[in-house]
N, C-alpha and C. Protein backbone atom coordinates (compact mmCIF):
# COMPACT_ATOMS: atom_id res chain seq x y z
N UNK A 1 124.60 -72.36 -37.23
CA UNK A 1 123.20 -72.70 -37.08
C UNK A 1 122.92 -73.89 -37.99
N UNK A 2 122.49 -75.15 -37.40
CA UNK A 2 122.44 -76.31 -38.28
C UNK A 2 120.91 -76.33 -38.15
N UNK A 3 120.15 -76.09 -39.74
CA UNK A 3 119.23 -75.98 -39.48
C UNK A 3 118.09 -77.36 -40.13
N UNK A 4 119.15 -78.31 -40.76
CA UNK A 4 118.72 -79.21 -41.65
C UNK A 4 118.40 -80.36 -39.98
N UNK A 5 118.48 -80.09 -38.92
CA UNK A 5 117.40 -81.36 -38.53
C UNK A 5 116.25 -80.91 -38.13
N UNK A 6 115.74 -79.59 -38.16
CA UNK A 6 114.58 -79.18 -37.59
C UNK A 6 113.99 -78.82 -38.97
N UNK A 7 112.94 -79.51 -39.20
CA UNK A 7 111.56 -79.18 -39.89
C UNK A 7 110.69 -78.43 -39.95
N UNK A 8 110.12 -77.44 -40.58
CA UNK A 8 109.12 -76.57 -41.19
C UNK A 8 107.88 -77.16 -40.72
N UNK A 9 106.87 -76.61 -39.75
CA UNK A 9 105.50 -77.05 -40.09
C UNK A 9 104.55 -77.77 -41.75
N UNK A 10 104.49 -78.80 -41.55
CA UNK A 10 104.13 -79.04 -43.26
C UNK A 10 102.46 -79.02 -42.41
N UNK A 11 101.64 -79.34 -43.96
CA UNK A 11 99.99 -79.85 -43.64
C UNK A 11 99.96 -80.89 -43.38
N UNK A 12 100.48 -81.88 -43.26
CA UNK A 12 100.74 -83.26 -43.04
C UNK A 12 100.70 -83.52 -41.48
N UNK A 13 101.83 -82.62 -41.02
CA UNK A 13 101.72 -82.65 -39.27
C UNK A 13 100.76 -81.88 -38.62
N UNK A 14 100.08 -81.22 -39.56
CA UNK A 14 98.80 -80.56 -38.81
C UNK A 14 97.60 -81.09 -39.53
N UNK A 15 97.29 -82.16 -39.68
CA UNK A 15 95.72 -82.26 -40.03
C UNK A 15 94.75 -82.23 -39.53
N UNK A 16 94.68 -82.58 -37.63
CA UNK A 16 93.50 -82.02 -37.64
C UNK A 16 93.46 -80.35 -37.47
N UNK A 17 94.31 -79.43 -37.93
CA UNK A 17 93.53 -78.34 -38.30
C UNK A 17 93.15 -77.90 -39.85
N UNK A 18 91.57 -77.09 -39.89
CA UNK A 18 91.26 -77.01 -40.87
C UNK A 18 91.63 -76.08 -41.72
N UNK A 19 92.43 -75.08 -40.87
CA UNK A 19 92.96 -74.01 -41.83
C UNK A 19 94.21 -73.73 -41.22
N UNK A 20 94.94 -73.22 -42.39
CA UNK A 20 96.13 -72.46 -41.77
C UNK A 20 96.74 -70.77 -41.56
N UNK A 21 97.02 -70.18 -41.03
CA UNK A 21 96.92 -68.83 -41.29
C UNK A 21 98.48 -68.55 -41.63
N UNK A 22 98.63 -67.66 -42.47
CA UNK A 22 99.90 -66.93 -43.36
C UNK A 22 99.74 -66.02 -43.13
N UNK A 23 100.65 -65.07 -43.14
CA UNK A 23 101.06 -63.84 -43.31
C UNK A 23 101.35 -63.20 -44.47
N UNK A 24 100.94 -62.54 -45.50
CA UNK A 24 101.15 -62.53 -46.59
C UNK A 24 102.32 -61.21 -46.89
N UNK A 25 103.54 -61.30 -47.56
CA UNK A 25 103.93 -60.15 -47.68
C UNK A 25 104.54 -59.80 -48.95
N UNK A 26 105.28 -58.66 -49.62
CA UNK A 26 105.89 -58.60 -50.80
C UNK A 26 107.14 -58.10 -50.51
N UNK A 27 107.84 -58.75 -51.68
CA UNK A 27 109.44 -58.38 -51.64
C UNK A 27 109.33 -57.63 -53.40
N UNK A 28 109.73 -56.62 -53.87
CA UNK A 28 109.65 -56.07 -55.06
C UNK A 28 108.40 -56.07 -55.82
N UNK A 29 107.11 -55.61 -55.13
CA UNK A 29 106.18 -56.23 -55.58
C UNK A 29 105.30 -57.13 -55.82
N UNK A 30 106.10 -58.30 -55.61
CA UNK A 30 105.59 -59.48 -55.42
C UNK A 30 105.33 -60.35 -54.09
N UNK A 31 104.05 -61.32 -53.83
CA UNK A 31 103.31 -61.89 -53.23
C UNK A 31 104.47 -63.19 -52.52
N UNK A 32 104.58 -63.06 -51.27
CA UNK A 32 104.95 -64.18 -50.76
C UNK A 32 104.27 -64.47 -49.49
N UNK A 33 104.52 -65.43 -48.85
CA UNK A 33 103.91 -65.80 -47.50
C UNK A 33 105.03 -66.96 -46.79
N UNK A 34 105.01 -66.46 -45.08
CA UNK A 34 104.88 -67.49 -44.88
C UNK A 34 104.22 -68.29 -43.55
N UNK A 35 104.25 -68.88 -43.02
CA UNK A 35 103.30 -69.48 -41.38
C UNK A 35 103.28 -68.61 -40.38
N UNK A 36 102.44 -67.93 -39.94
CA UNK A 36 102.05 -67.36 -39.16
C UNK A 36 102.92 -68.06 -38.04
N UNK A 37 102.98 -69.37 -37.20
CA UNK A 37 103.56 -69.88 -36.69
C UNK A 37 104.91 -69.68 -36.39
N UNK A 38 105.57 -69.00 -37.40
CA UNK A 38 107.29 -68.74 -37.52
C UNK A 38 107.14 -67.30 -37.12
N UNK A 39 106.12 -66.45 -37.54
CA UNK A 39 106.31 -64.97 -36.89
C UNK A 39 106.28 -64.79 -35.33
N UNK A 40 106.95 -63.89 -35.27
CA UNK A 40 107.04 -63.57 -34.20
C UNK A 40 106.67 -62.13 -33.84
N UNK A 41 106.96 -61.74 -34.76
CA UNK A 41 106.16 -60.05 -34.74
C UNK A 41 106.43 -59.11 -35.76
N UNK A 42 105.74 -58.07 -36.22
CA UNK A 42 105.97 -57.23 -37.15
C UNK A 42 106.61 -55.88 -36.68
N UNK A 43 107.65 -55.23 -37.13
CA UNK A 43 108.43 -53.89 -36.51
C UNK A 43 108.27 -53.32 -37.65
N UNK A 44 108.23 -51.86 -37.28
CA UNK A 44 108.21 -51.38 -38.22
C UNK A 44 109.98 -50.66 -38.52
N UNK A 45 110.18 -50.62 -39.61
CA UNK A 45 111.76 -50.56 -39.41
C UNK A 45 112.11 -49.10 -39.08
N UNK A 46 113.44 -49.12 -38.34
CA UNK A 46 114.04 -48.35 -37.75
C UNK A 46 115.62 -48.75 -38.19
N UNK A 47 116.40 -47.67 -37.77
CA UNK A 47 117.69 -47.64 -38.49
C UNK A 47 118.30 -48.78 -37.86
N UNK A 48 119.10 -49.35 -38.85
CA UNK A 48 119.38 -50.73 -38.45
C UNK A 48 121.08 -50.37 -37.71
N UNK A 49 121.50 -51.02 -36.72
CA UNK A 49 122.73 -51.20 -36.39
C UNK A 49 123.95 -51.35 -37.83
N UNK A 50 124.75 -51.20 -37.99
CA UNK A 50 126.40 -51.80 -38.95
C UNK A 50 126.61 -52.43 -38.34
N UNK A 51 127.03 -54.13 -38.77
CA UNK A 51 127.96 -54.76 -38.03
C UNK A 51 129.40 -55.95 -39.07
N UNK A 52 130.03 -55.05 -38.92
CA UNK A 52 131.31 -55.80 -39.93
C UNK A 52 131.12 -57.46 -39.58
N UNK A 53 131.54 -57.81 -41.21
CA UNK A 53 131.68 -59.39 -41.39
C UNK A 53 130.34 -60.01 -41.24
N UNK A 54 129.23 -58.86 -41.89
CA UNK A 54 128.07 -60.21 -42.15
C UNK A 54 127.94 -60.24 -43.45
N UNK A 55 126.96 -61.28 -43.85
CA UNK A 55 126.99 -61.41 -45.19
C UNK A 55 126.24 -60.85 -45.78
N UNK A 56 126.44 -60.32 -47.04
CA UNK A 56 126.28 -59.32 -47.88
C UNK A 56 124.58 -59.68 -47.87
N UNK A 57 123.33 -60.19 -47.48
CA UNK A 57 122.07 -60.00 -47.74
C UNK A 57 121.76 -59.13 -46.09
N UNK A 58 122.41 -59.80 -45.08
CA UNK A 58 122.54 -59.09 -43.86
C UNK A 58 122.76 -57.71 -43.75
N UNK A 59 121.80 -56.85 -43.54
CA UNK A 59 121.90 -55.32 -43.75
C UNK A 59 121.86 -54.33 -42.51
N UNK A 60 121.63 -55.49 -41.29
CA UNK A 60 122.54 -55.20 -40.19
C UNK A 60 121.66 -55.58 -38.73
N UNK A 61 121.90 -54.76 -37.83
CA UNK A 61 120.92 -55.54 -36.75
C UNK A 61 119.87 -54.62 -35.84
N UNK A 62 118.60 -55.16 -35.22
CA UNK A 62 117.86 -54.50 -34.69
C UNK A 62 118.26 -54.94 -32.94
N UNK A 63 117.94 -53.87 -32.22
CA UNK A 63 117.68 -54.23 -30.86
C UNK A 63 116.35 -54.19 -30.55
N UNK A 64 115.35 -55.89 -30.19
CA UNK A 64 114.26 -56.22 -30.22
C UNK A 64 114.57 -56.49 -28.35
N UNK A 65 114.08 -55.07 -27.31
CA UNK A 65 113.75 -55.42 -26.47
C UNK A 65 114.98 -56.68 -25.68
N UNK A 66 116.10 -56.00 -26.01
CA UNK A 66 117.40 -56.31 -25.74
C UNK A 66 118.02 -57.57 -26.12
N UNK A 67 117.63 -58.06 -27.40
CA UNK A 67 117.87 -59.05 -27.98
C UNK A 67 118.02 -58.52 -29.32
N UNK A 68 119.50 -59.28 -29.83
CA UNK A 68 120.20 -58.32 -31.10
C UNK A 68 119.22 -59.15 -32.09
N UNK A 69 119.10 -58.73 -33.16
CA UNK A 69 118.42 -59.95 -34.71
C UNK A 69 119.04 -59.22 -35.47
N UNK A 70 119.75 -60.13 -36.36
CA UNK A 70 120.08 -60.16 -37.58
C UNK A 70 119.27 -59.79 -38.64
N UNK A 71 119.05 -58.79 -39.60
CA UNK A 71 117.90 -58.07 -40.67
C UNK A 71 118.23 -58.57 -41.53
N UNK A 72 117.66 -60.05 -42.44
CA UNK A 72 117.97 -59.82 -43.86
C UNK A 72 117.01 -59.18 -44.96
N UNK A 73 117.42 -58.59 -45.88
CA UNK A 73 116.86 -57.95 -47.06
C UNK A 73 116.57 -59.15 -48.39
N UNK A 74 115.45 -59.51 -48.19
CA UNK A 74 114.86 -60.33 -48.72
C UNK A 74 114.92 -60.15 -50.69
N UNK A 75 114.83 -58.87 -50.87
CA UNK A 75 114.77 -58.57 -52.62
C UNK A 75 116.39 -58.65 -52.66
N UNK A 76 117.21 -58.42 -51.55
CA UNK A 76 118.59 -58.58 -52.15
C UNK A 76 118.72 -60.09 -52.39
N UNK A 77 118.42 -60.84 -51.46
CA UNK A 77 118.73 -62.26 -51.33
C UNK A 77 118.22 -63.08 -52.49
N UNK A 78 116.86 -62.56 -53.03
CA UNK A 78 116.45 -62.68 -54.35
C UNK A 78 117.14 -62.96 -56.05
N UNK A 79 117.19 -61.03 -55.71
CA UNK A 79 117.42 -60.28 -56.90
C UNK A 79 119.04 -59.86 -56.72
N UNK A 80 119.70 -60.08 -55.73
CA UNK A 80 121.01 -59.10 -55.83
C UNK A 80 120.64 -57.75 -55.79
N UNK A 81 119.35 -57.21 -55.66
CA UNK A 81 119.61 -56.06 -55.81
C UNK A 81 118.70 -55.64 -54.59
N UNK A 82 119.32 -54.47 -53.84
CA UNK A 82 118.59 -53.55 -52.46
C UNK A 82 117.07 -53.61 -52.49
N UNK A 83 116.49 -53.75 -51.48
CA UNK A 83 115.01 -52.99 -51.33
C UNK A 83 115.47 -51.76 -50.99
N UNK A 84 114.28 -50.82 -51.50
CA UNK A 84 114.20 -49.59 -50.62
C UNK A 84 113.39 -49.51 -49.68
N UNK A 85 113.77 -48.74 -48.87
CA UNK A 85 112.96 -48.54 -47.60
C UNK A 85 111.90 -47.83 -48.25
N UNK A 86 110.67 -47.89 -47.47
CA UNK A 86 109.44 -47.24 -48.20
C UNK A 86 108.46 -46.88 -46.48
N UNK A 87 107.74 -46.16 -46.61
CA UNK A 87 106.72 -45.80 -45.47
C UNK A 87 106.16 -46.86 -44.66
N UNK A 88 106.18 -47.97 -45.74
CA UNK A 88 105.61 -49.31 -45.50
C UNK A 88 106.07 -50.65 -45.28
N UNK A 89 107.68 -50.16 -45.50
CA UNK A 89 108.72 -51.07 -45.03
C UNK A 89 108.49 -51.97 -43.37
N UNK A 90 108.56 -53.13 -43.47
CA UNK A 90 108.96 -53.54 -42.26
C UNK A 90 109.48 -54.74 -41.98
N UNK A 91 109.96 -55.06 -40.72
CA UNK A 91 110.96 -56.33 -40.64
C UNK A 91 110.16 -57.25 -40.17
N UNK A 92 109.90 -58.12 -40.14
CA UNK A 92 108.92 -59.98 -40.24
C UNK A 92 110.23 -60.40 -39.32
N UNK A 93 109.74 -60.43 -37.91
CA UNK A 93 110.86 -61.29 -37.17
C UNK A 93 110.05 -62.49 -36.72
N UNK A 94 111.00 -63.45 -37.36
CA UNK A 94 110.80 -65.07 -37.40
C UNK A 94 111.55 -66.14 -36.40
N UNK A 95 111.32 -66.82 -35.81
CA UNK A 95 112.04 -67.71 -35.14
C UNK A 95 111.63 -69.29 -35.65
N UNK A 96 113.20 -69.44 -35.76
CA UNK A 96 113.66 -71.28 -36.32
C UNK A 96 114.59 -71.46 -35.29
N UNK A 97 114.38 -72.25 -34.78
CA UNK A 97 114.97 -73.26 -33.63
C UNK A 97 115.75 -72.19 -32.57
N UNK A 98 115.05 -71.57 -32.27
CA UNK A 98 115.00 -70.32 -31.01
C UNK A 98 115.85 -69.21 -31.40
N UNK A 99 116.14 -69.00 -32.67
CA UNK A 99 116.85 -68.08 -33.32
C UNK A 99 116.12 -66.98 -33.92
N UNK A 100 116.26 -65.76 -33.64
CA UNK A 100 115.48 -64.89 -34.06
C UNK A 100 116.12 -64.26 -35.35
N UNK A 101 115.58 -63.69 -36.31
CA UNK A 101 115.88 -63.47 -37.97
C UNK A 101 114.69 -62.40 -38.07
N UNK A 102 115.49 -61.56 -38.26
CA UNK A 102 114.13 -59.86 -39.25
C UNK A 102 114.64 -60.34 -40.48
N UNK A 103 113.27 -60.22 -41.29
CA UNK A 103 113.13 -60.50 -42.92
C UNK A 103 112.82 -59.08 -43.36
N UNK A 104 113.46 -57.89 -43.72
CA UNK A 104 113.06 -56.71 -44.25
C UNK A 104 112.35 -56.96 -45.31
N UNK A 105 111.33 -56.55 -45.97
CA UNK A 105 110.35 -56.74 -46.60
C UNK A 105 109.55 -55.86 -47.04
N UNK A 106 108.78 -55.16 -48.33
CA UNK A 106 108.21 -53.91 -48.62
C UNK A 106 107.25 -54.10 -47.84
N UNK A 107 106.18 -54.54 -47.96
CA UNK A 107 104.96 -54.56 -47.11
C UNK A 107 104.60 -55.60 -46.24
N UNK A 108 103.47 -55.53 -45.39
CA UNK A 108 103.14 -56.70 -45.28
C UNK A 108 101.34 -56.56 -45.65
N UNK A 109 100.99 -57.31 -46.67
CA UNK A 109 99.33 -57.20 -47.38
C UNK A 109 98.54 -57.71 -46.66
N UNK A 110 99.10 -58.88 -45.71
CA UNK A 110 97.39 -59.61 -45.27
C UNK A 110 97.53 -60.64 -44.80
N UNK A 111 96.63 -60.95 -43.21
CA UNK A 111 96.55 -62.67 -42.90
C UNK A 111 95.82 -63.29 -43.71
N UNK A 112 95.85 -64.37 -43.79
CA UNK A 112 94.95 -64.98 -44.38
C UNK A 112 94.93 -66.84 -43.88
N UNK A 113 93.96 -67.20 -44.52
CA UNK A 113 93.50 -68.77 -43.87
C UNK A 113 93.99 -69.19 -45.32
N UNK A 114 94.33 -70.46 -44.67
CA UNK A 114 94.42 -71.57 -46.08
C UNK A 114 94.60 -72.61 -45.68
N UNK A 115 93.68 -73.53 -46.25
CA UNK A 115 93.99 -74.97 -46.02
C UNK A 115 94.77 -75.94 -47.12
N UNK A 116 94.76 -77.00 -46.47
CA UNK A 116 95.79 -77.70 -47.88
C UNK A 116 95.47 -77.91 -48.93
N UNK A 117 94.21 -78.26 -49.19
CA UNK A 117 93.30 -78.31 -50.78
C UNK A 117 93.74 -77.39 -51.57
N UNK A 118 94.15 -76.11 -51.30
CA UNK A 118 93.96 -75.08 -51.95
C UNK A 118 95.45 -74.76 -52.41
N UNK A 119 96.89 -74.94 -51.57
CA UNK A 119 97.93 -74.84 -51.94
C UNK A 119 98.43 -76.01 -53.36
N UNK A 120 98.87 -75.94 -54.30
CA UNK A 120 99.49 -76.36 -55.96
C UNK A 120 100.55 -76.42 -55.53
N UNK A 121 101.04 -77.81 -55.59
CA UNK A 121 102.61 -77.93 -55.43
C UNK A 121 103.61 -77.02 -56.29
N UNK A 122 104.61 -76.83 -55.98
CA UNK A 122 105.55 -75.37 -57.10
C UNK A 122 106.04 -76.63 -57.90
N UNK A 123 106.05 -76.25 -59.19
CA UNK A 123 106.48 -77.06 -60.03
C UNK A 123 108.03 -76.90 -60.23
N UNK A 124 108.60 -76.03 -59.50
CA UNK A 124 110.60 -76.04 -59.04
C UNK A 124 110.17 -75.84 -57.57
N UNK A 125 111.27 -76.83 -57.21
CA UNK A 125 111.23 -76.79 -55.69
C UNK A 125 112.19 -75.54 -55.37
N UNK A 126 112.22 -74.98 -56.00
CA UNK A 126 113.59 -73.39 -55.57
C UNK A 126 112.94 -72.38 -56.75
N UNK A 127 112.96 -71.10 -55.74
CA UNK A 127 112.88 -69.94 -57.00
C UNK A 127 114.47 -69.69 -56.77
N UNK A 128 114.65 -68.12 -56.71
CA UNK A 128 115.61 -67.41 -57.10
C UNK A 128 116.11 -67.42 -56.09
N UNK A 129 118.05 -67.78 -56.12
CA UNK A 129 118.68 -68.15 -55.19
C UNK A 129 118.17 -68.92 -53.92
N UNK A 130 118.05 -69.99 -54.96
CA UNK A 130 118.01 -71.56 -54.04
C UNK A 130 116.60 -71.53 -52.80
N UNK A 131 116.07 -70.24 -52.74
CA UNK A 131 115.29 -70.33 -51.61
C UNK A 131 113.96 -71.24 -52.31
N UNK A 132 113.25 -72.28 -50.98
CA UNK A 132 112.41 -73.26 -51.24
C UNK A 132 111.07 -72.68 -51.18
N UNK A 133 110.37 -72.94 -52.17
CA UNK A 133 108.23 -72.69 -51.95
C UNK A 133 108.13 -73.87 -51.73
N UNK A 134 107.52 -73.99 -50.58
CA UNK A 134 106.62 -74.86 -50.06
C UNK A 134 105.36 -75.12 -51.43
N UNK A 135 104.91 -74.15 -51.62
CA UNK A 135 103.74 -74.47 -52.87
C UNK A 135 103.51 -73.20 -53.11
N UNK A 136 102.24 -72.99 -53.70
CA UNK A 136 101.51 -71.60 -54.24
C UNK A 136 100.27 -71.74 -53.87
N UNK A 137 99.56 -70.47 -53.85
CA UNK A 137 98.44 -70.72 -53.97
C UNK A 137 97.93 -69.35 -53.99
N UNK A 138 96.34 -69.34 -54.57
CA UNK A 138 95.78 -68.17 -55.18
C UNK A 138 94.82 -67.32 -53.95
N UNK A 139 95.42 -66.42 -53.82
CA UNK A 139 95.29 -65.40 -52.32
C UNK A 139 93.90 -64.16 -53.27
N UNK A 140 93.33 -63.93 -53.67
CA UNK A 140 92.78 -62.45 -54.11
C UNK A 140 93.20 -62.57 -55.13
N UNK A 141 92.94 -63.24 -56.60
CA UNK A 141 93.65 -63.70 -57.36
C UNK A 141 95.03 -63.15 -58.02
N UNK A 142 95.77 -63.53 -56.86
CA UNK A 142 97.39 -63.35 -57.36
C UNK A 142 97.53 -64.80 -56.95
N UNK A 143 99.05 -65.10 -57.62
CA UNK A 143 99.37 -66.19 -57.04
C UNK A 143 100.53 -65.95 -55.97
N UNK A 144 100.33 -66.37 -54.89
CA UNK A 144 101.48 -66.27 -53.74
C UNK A 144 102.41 -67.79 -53.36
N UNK A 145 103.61 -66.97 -53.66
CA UNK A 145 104.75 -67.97 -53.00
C UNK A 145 105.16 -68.79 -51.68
N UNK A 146 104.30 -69.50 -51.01
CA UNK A 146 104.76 -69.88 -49.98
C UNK A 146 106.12 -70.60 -49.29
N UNK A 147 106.87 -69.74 -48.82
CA UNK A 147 107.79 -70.14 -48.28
C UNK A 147 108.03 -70.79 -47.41
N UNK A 148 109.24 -71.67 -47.43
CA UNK A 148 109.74 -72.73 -46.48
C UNK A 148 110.62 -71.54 -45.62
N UNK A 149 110.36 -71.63 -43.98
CA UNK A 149 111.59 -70.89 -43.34
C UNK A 149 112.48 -71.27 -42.81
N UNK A 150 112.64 -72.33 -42.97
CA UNK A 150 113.93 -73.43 -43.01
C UNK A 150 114.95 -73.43 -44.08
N UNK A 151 113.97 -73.33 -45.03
CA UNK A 151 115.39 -73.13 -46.31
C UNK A 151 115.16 -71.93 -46.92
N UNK A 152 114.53 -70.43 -46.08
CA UNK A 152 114.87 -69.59 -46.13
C UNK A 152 115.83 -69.25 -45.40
N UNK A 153 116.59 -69.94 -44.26
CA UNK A 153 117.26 -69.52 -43.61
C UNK A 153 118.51 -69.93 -44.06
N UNK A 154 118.39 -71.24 -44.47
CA UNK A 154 119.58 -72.16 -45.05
C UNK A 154 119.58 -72.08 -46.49
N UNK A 155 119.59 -71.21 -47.05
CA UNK A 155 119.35 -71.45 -48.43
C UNK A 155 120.36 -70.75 -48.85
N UNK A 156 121.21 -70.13 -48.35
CA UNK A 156 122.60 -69.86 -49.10
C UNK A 156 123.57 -69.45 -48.02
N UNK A 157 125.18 -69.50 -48.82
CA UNK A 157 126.05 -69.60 -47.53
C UNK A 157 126.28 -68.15 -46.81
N UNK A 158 124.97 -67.12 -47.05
CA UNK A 158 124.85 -66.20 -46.91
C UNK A 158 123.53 -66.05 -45.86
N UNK A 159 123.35 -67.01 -45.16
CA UNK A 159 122.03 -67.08 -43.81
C UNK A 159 123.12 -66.37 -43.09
N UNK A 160 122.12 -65.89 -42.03
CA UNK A 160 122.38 -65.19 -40.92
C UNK A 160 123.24 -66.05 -39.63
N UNK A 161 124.56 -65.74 -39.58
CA UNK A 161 124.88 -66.52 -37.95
C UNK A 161 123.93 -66.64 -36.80
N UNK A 162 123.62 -67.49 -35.86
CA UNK A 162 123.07 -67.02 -35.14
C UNK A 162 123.79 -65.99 -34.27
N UNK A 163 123.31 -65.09 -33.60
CA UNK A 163 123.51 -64.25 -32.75
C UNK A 163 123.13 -64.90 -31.21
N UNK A 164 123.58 -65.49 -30.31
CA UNK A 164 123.09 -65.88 -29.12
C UNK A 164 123.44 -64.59 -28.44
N UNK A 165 122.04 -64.43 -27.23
CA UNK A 165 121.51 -63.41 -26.41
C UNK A 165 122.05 -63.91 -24.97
């Protein structure tokens, strides 16, 4: 999956709209987001398929309506270390360049609008394991991580193969 010629929605290519809507969710507690635009739908998780020789954040695969996706576990890809499944667990299936990707994830907290005024550039263009924030910005006063899903996907040699259907 070569994902470095296709581009991320920025605010730049959307100006005339006035807001943007996110999806807000947490991985260990913490506040991330990313474009509503890249979701594709929320599942609630179910036992995931085994499938030998993926990479260790890959925790295995869903059948979405007869199309396999690859599940990654987002606090592993992080932290190295497992999410647990929780009541409230669910998978964020995303599509980048017609590739479908479940992001397992503790919750998901909230849509929300945001326009560009309001996002603070991240002062490191990478948190933890190389993955990119687009910026931050203050949701209900927390601060939330907005993610790039481009170099969430590409952000270590541990992305998901694609799976073609």
């Amino acid at each position: 999956m070569n994902l470095d010629e296709d581009k991320s929605p920025t605010f730049a290519e959307h100006d005339d709209e006035p807001e943007h809507v996110f999806v807000v969710f947490s991985i260990h507690g913490e506040p991330y987001a990313l474009p509503v635009t890249v979701v594709t739908e929320i599942v609630r998780m179910q036992r995931l398929m085994d499938v030998v020789d993926l990479p260790p954040d890959v925790i295995g695969v869903l059948n979405i309506r007869g199309r396999i996706v690859p599940v990654v576990d987002l606090k592993l890809r992080f932290t190295n270390a497992p999410e647990a499944k929780t009541p409230t667990s669910v998978a964020l299936i995303i599509e980048v360049e017609g590739v479908l990707t479940g992001l397992f994830v503790e919750a998901v907290l909230n849509v929300v609008r945001i326009t560009p005024e309001m996002v603070q550039a991240s002062t490191d263009p990478s948190t933890a394991s190389g993955v990119g924030v687009a910026g931050i910005v203050n949701v209900e006063g927390k601060a939330v991580a907005i993610l790039d899903a481009i170099q969430l996907l590409d952000s270590r040699e541990s992305s998901p193969r694609p799976i073609r259907n």
